[in-house]
C-alpha atoms as a PDB file:
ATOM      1  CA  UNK A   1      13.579 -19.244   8.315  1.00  0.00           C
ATOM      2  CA  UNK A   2      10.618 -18.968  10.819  1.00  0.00           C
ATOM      3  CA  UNK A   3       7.211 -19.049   9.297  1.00  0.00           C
ATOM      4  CA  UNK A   4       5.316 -15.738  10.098  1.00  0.00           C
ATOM      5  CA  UNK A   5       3.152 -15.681  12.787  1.00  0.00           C
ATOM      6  CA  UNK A   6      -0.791 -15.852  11.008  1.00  0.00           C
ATOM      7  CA  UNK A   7      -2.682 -12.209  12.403  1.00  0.00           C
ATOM      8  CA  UNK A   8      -5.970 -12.436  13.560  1.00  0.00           C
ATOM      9  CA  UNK A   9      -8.641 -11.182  11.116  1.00  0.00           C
ATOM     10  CA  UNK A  10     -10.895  -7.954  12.071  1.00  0.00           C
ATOM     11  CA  UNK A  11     -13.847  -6.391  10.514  1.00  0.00           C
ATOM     12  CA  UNK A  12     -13.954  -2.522  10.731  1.00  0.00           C
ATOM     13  CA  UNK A  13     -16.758  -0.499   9.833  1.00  0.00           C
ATOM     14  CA  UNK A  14     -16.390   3.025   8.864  1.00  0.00           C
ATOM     15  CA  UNK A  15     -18.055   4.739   6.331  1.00  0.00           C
ATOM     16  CA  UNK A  16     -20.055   2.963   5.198  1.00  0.00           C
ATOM     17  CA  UNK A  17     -18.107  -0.162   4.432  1.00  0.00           C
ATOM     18  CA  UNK A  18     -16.886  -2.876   6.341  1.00  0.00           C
ATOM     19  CA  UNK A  19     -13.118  -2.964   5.994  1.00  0.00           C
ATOM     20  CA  UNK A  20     -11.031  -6.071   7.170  1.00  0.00           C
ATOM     21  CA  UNK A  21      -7.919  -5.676   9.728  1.00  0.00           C
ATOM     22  CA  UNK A  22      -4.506  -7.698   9.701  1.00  0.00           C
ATOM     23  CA  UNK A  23      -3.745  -7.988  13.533  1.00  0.00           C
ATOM     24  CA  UNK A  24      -0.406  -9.244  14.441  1.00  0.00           C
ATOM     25  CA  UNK A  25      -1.374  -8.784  18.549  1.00  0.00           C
ATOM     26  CA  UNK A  26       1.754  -7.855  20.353  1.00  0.00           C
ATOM     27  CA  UNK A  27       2.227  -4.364  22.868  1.00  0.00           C
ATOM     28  CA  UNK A  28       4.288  -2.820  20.973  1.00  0.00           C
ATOM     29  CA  UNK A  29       3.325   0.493  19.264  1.00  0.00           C
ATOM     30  CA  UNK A  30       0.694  -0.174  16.424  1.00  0.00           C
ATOM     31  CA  UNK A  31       2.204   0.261  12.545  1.00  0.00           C
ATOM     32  CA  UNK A  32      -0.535   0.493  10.023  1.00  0.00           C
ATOM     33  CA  UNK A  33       0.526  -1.209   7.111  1.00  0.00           C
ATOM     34  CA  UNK A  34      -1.440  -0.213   3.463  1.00  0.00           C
ATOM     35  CA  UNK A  35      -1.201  -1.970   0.266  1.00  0.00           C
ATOM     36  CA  UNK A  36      -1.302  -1.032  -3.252  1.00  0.00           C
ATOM     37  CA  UNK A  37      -3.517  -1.056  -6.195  1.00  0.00           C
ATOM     38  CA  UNK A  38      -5.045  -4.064  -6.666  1.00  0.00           C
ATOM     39  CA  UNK A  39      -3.110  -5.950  -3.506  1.00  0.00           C
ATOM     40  CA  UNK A  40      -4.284  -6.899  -0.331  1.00  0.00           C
ATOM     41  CA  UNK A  41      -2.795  -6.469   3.027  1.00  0.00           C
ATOM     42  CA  UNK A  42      -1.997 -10.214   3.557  1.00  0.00           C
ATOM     43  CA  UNK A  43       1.325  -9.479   1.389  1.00  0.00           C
ATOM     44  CA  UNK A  44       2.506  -7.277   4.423  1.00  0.00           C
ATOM     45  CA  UNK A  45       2.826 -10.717   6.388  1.00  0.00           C
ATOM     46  CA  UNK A  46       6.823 -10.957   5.780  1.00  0.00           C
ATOM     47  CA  UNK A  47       7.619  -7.233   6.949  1.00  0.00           C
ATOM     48  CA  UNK A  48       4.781  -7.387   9.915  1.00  0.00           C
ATOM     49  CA  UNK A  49       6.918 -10.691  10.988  1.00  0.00           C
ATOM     50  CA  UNK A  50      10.349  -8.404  10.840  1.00  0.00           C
ATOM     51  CA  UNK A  51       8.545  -5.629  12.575  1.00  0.00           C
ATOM     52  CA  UNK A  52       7.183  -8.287  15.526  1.00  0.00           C
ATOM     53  CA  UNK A  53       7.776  -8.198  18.709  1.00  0.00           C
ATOM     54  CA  UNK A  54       8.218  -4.292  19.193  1.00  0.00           C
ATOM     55  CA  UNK A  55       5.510  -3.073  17.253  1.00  0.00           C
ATOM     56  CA  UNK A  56       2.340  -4.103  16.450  1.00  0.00           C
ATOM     57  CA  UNK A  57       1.696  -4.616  12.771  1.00  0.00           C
ATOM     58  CA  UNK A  58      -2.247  -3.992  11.341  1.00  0.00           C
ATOM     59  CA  UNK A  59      -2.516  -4.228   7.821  1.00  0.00           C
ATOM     60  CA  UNK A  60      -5.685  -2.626   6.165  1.00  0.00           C
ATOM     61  CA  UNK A  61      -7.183  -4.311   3.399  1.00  0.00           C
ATOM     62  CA  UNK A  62      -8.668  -1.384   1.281  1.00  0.00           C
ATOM     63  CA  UNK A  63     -11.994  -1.370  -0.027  1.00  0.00           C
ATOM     64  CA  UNK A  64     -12.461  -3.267  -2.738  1.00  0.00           C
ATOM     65  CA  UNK A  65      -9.175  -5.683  -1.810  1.00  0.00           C
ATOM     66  CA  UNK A  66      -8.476  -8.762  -0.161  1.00  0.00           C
ATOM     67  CA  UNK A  67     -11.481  -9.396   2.687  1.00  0.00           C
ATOM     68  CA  UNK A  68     -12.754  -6.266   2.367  1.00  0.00           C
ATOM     69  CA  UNK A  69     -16.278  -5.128   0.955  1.00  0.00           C
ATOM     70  CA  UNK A  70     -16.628  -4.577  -2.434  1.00  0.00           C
ATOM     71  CA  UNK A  71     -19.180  -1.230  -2.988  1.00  0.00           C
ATOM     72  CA  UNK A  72     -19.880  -0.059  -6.047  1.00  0.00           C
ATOM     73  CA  UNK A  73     -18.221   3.313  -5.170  1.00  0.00           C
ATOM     74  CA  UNK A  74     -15.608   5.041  -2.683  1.00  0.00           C
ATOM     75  CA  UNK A  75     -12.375   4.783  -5.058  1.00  0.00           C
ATOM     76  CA  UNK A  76     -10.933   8.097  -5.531  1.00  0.00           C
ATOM     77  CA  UNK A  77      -8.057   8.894  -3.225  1.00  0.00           C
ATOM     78  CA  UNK A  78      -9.375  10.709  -0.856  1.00  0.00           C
ATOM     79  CA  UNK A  79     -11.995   7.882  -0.086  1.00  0.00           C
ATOM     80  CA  UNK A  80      -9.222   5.386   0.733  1.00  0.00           C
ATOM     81  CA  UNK A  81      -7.446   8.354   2.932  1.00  0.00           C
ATOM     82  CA  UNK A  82     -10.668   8.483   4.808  1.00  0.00           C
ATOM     83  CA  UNK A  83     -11.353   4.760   5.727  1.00  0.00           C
ATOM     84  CA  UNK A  84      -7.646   5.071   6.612  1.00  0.00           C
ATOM     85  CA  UNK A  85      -8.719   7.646   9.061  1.00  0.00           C
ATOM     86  CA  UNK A  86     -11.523   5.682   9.619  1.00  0.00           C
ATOM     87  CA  UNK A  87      -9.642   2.709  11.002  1.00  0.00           C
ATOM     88  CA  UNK A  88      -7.791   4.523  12.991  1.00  0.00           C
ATOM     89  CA  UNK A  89     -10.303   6.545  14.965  1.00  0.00           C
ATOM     90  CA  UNK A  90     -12.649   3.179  15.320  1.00  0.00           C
ATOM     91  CA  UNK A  91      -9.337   1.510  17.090  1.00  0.00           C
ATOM     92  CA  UNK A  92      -8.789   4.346  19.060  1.00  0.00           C
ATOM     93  CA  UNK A  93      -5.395   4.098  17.640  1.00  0.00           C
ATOM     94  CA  UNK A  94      -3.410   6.966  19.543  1.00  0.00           C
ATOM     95  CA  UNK A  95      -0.757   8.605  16.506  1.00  0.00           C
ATOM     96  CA  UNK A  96       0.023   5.258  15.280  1.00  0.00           C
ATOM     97  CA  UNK A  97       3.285   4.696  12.565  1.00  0.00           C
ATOM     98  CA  UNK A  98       1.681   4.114   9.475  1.00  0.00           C
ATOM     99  CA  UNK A  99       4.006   2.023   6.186  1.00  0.00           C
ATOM    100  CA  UNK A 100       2.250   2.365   2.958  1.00  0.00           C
ATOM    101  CA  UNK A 101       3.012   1.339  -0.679  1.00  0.00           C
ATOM    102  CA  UNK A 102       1.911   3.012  -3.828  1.00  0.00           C
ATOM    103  CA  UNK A 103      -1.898   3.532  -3.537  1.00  0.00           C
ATOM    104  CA  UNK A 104      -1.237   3.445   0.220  1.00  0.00           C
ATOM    105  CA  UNK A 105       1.300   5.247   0.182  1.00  0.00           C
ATOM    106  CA  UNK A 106      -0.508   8.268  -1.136  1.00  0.00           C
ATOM    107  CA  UNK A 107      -4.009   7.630   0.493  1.00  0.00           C
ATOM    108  CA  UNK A 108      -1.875   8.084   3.934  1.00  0.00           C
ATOM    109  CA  UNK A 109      -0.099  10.996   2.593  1.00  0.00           C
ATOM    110  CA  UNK A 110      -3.650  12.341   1.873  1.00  0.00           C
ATOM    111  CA  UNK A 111      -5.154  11.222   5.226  1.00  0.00           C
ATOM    112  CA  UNK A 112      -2.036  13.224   6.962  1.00  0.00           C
ATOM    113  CA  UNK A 113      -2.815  16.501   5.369  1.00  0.00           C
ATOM    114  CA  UNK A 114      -6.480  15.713   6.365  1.00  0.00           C
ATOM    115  CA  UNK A 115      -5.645  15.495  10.092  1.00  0.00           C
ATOM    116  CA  UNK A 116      -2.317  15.933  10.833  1.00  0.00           C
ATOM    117  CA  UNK A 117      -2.877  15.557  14.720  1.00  0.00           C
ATOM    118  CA  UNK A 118      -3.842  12.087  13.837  1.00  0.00           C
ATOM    119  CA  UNK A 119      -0.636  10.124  13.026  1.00  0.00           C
ATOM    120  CA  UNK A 120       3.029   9.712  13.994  1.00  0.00           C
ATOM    121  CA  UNK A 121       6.100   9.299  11.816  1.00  0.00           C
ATOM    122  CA  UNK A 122       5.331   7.804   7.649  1.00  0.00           C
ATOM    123  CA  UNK A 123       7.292   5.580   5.749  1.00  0.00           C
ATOM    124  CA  UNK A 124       5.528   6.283   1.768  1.00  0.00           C
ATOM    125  CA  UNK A 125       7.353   3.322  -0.189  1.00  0.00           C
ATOM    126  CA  UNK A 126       6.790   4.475  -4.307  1.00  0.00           C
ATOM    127  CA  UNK A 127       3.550   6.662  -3.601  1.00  0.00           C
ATOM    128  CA  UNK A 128       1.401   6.964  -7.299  1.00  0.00           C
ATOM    129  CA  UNK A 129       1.211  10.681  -7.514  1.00  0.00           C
ATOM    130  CA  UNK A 130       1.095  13.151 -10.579  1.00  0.00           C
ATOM    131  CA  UNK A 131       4.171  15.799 -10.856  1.00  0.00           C
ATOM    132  CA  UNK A 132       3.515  19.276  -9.225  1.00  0.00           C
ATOM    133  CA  UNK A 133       4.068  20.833 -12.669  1.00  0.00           C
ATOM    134  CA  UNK A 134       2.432  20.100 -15.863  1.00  0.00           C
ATOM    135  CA  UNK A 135       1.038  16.507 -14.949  1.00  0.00           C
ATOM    136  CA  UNK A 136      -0.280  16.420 -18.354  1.00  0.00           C
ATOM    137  CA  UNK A 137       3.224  15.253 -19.478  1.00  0.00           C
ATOM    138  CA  UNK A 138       3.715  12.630 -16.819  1.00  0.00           C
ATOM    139  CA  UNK A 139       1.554  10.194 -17.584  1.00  0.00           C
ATOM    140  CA  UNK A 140       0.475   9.742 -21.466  1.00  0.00           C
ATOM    141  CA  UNK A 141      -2.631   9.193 -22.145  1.00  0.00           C
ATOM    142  CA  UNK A 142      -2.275   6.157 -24.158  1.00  0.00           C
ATOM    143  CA  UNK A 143      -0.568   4.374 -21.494  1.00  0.00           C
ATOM    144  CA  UNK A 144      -3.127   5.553 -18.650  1.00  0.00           C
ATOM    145  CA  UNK A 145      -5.607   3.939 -21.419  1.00  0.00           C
ATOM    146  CA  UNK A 146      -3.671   0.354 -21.358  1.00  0.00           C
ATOM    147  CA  UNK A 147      -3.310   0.397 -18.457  1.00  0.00           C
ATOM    148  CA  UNK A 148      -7.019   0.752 -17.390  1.00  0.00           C
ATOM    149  CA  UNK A 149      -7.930  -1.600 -20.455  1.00  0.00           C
ATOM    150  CA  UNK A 150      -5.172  -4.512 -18.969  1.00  0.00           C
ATOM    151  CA  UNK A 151      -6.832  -4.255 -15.813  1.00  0.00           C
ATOM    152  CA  UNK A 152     -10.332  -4.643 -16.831  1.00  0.00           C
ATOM    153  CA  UNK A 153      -9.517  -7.583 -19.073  1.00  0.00           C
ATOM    154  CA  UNK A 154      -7.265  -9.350 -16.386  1.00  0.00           C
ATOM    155  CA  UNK A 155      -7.768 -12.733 -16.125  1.00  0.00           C
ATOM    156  CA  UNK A 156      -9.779 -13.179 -13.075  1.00  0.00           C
ATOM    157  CA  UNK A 157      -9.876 -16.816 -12.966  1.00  0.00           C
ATOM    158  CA  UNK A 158      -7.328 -19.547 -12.570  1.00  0.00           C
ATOM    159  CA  UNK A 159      -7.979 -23.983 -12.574  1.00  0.00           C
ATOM    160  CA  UNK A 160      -5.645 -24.102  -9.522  1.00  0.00           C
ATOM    161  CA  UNK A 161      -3.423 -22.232  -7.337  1.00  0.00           C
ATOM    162  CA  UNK A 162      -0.285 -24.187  -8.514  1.00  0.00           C
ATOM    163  CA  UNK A 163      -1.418 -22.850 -11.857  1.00  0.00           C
ATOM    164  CA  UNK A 164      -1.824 -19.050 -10.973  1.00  0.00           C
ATOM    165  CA  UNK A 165       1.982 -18.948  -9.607  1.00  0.00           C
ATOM    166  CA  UNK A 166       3.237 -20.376 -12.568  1.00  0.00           C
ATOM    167  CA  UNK A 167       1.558 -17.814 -14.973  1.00  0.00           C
ATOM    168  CA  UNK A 168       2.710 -14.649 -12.841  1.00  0.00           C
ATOM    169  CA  UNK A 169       5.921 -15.994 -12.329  1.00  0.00           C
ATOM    170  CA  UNK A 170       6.304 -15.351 -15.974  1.00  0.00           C
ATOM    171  CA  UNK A 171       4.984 -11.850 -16.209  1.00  0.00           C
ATOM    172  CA  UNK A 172       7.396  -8.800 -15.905  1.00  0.00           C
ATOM    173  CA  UNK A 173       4.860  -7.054 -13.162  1.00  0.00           C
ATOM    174  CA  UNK A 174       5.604 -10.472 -10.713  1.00  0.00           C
ATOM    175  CA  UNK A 175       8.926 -11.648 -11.871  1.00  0.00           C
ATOM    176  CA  UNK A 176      11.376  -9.301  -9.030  1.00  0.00           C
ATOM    177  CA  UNK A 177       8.432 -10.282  -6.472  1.00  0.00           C
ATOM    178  CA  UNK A 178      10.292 -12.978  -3.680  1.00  0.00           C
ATOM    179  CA  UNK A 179       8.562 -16.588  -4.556  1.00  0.00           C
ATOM    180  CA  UNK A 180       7.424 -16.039  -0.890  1.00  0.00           C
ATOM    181  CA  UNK A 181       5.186 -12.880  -1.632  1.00  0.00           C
ATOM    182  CA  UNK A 182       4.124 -14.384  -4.549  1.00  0.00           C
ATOM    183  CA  UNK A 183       2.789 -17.650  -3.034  1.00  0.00           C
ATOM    184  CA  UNK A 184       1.006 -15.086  -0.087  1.00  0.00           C
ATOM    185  CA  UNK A 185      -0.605 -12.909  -3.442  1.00  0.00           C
ATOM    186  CA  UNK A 186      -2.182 -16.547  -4.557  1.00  0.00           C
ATOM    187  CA  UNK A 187      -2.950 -17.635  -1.316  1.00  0.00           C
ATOM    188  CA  UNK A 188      -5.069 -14.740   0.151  1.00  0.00           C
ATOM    189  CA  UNK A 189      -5.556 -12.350  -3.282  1.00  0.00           C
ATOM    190  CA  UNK A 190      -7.899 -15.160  -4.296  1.00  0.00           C
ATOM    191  CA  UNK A 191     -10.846 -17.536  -3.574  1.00  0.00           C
ATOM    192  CA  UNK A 192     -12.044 -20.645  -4.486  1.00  0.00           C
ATOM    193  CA  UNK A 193     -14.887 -20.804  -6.634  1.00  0.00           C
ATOM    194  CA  UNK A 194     -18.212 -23.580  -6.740  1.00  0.00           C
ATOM    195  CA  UNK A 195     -16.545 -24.961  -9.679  1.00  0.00           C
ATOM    196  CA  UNK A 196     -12.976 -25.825  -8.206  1.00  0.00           C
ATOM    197  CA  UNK A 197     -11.570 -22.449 -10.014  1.00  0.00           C
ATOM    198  CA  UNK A 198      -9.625 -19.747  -8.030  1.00  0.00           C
ATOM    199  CA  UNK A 199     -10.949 -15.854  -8.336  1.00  0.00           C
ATOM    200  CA  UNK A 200      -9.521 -12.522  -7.968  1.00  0.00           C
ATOM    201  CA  UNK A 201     -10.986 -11.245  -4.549  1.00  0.00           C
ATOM    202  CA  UNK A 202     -10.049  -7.514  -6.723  1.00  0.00           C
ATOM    203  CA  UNK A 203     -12.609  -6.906  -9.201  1.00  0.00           C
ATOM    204  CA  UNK A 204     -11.182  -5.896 -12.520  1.00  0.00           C
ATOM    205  CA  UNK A 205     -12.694  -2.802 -12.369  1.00  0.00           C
ATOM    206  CA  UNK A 206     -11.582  -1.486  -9.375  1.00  0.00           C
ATOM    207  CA  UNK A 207      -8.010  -1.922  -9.739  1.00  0.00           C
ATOM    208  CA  UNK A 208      -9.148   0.133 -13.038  1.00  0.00           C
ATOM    209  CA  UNK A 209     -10.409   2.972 -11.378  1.00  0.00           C
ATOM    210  CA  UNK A 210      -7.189   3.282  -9.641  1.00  0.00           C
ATOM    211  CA  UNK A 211      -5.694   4.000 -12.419  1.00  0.00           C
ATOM    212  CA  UNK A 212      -8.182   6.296 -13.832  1.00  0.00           C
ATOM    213  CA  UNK A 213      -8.141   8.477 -10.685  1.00  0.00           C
ATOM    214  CA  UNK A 214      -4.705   9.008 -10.573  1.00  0.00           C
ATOM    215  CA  UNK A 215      -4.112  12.263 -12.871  1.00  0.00           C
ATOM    216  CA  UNK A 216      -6.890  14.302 -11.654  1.00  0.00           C
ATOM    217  CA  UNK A 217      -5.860  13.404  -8.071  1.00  0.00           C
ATOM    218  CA  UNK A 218      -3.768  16.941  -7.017  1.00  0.00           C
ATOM    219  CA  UNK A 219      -2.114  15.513  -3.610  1.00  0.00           C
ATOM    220  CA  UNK A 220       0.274  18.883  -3.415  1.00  0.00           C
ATOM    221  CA  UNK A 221      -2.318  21.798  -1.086  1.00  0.00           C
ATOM    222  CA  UNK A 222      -2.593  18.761   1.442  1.00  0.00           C
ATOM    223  CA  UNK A 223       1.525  18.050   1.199  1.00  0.00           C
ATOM    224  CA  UNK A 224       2.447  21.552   3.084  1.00  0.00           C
ATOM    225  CA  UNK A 225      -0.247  20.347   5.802  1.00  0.00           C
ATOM    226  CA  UNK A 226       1.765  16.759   6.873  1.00  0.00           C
ATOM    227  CA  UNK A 227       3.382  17.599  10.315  1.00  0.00           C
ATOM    228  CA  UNK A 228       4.569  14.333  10.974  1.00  0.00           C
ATOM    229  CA  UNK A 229       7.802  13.322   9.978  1.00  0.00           C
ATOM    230  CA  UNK A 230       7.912  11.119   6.388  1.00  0.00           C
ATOM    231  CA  UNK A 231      10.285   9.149   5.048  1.00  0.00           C
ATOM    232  CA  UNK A 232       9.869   8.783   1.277  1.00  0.00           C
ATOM    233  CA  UNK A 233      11.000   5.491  -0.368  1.00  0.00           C
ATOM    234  CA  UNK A 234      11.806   4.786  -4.196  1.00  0.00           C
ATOM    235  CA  UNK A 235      13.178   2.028  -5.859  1.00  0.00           C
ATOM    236  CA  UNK A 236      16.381   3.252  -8.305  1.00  0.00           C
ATOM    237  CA  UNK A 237      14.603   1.204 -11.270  1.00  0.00           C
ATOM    238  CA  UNK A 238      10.899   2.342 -10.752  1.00  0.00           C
ATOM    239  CA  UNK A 239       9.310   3.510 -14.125  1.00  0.00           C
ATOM    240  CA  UNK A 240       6.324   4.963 -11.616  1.00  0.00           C
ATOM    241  CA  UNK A 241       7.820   7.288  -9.191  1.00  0.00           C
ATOM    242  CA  UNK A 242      10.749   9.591 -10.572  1.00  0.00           C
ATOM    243  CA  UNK A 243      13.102  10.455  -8.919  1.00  0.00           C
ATOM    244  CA  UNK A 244      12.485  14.289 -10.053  1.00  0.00           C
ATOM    245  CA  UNK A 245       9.219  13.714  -8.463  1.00  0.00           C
ATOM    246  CA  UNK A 246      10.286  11.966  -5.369  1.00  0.00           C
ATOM    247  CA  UNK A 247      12.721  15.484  -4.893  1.00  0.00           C
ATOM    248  CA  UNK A 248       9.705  17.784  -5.224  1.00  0.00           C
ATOM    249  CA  UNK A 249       7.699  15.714  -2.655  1.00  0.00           C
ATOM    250  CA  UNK A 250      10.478  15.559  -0.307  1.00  0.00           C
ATOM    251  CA  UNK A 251      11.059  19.302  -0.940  1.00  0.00           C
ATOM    252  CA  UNK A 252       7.605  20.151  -0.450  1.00  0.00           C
ATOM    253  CA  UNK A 253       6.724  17.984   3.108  1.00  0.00           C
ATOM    254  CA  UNK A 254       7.481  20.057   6.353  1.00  0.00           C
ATOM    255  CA  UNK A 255       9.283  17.442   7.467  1.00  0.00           C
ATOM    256  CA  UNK A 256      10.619  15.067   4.455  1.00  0.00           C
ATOM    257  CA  UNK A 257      13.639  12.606   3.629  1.00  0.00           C
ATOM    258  CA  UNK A 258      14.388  10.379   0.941  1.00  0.00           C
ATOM    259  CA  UNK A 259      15.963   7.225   0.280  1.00  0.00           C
ATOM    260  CA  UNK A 260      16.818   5.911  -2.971  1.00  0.00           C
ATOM    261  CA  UNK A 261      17.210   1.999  -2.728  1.00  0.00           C
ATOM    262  CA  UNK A 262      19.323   0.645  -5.491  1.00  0.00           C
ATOM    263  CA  UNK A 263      18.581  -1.628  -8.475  1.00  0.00           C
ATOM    264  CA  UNK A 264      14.892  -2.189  -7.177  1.00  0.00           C
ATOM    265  CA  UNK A 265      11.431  -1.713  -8.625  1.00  0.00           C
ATOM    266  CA  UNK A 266       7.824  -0.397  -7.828  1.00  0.00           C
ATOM    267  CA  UNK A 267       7.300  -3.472  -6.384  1.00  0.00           C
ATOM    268  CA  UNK A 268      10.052  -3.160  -3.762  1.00  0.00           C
ATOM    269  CA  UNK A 269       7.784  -4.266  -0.704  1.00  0.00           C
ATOM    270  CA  UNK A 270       7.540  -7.451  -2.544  1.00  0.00           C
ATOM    271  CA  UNK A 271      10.937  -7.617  -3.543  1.00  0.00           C
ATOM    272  CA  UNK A 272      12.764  -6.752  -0.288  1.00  0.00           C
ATOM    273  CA  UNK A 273      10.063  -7.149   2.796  1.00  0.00           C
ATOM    274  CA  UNK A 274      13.138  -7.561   5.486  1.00  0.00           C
ATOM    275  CA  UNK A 275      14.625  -4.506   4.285  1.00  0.00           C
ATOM    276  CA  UNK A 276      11.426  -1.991   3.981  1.00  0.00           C
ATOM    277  CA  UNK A 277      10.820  -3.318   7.835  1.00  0.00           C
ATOM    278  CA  UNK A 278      14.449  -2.838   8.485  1.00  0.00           C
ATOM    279  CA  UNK A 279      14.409   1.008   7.476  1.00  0.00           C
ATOM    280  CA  UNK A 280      10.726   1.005   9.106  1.00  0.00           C
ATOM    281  CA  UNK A 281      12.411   0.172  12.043  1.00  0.00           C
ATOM    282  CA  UNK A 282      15.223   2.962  11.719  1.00  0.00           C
ATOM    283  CA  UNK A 283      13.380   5.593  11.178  1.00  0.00           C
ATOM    284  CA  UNK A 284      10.346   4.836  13.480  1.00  0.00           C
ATOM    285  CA  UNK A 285      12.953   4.491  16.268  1.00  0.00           C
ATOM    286  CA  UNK A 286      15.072   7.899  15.342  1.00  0.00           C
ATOM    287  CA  UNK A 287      11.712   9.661  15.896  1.00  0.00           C
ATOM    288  CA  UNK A 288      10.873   7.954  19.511  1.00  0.00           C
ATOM    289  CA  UNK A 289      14.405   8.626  20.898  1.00  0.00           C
ATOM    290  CA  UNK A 290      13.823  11.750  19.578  1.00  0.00           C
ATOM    291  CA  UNK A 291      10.835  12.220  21.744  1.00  0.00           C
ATOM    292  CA  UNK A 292      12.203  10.326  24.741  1.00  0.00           C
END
């Protein structure tokens, strides 16, 4: 297997924060590529390869992730949808493709209501969003609680890097991930301390807030505003975005299909990076000879 080819890093500032850029290079049309909670762009780097050399993958690290700035606030939904417009009006980026996951996923769907003019087709992989109806019942509130309560006590620090993969190779939320993925999470998701330790570059707290946000987020009055064409992603086993869900989304877009990919997870950017570039690449291309 060829290694991927390493992007060149960019700083972008745009609201107030300085955000850090992924650049693969290459002419091809540029394909914004936007993590998850708590992630970091750098575990793109197996799908931008697949994607190379007809487009141009740029993966945003959001704020608060991988090399970007950490403020002390800026984490509701429509924050992250901004910088995402952000980005793309500081690179001049003319209706790029955009391929988000989870958090990303609906911070783009967000940033596509916002200005619609502004993008071309979206692939959502397993976007975190509350049911159109009654999202009191979707999420319990004792879970929402554990799950905030996990990710403030995370353990942030690791002796080694060898050490770090072993632990999350052990834990149910890394054990579908490809040992590939993994090894990029440990590689660039933390940084070496004075002491000879590894850190989390994400900050307990803000992978928190994520997950605080989430109910009181109401994505739906922007929904009916995306003109672009999306293509809406879920993975057959995900215990995050049903598929009842994933129907009224793809019901409620102007312009909305769905696939259902079997016997995978949430985490199905990490499980299957070849094959979320290879439907990337489908559907990207059905909407340019479409155009042609």
């Amino acid at each position: 297997m060829t290694t991927p080819v390493a992007p060149t890093l960019r700083r972008i500032p745009t609201n107030g924060v300085v955000l850090a850029l992924h650049d693969w290079g290459g002419a091809g049309r540029p394909v914004l590529l936007v993590h998850g909670n708590s992630f970091l762009g750098r575990l793109w780097d197996l799908t931008a390869h697949a994607l190379l050399p007809d487009y141009r993958p740029l993966a945003l690290d959001l704020r608060g992730h991988g090399e970007s700035e950490v403020p002390p606030e800026g984490y509701r939904r429509q924050d992250h949808a901004a910088d995402i417009l952000g980005v793309v009006a500081a690179l001049e980026l003319e209706r790029p493709f955009v391929l988000g996951h989870s958090l990303g996923a609906i911070a783009t769907l967000l940033a596509a209501g916002m200005q619609p003019q502004r993008f071309g087709p979206l692939v959502l992989i397993e976007p975190v969003i509350r049911p159109k109806v009654r999202p009191e019942g979707w999420l319990p509130t004792g879970r929402l609680d554990q799950l905030v309560e996990q990710a403030r006590r995370r353990r942030h620090r690791w002796p080694s890097r060898e050490a770090a993969i072993a632990a999350y190779r052990t834990r149910p939320a890394f054990a579908s991930w490809r040992p590939e993925v993994l090894a990029l999470y440990v590689e660039h998701g933390f940084r070496e301390t004075l002491s000879g330790e590894i850190e989390l570059k994400c900050p307990g707290w803000v992978e928190a807030f994520g997950y605080e946000v989430t109910p009181s987020t109401d994505p739906w009055p922007l929904v009916t505003q995306v003109t672009a064409p999306v293509l809406v992603v879920r993975g057959e086993r995900s215990t995050v975005f049903s598929a009842a869900i994933a129907a009224d989304l793809v019901a409620t877009l102007p312009c909305g299909r769905l696939i259902t990919v079997p016997d995978r997870s949430h985490a199905l950017p990490m499980e299957e990076p070849e094959l979320v570039a290879s439907l990337a690449r489908a559907f990207f291309a059905e909407w340019s000879a479409a155009r042609a």
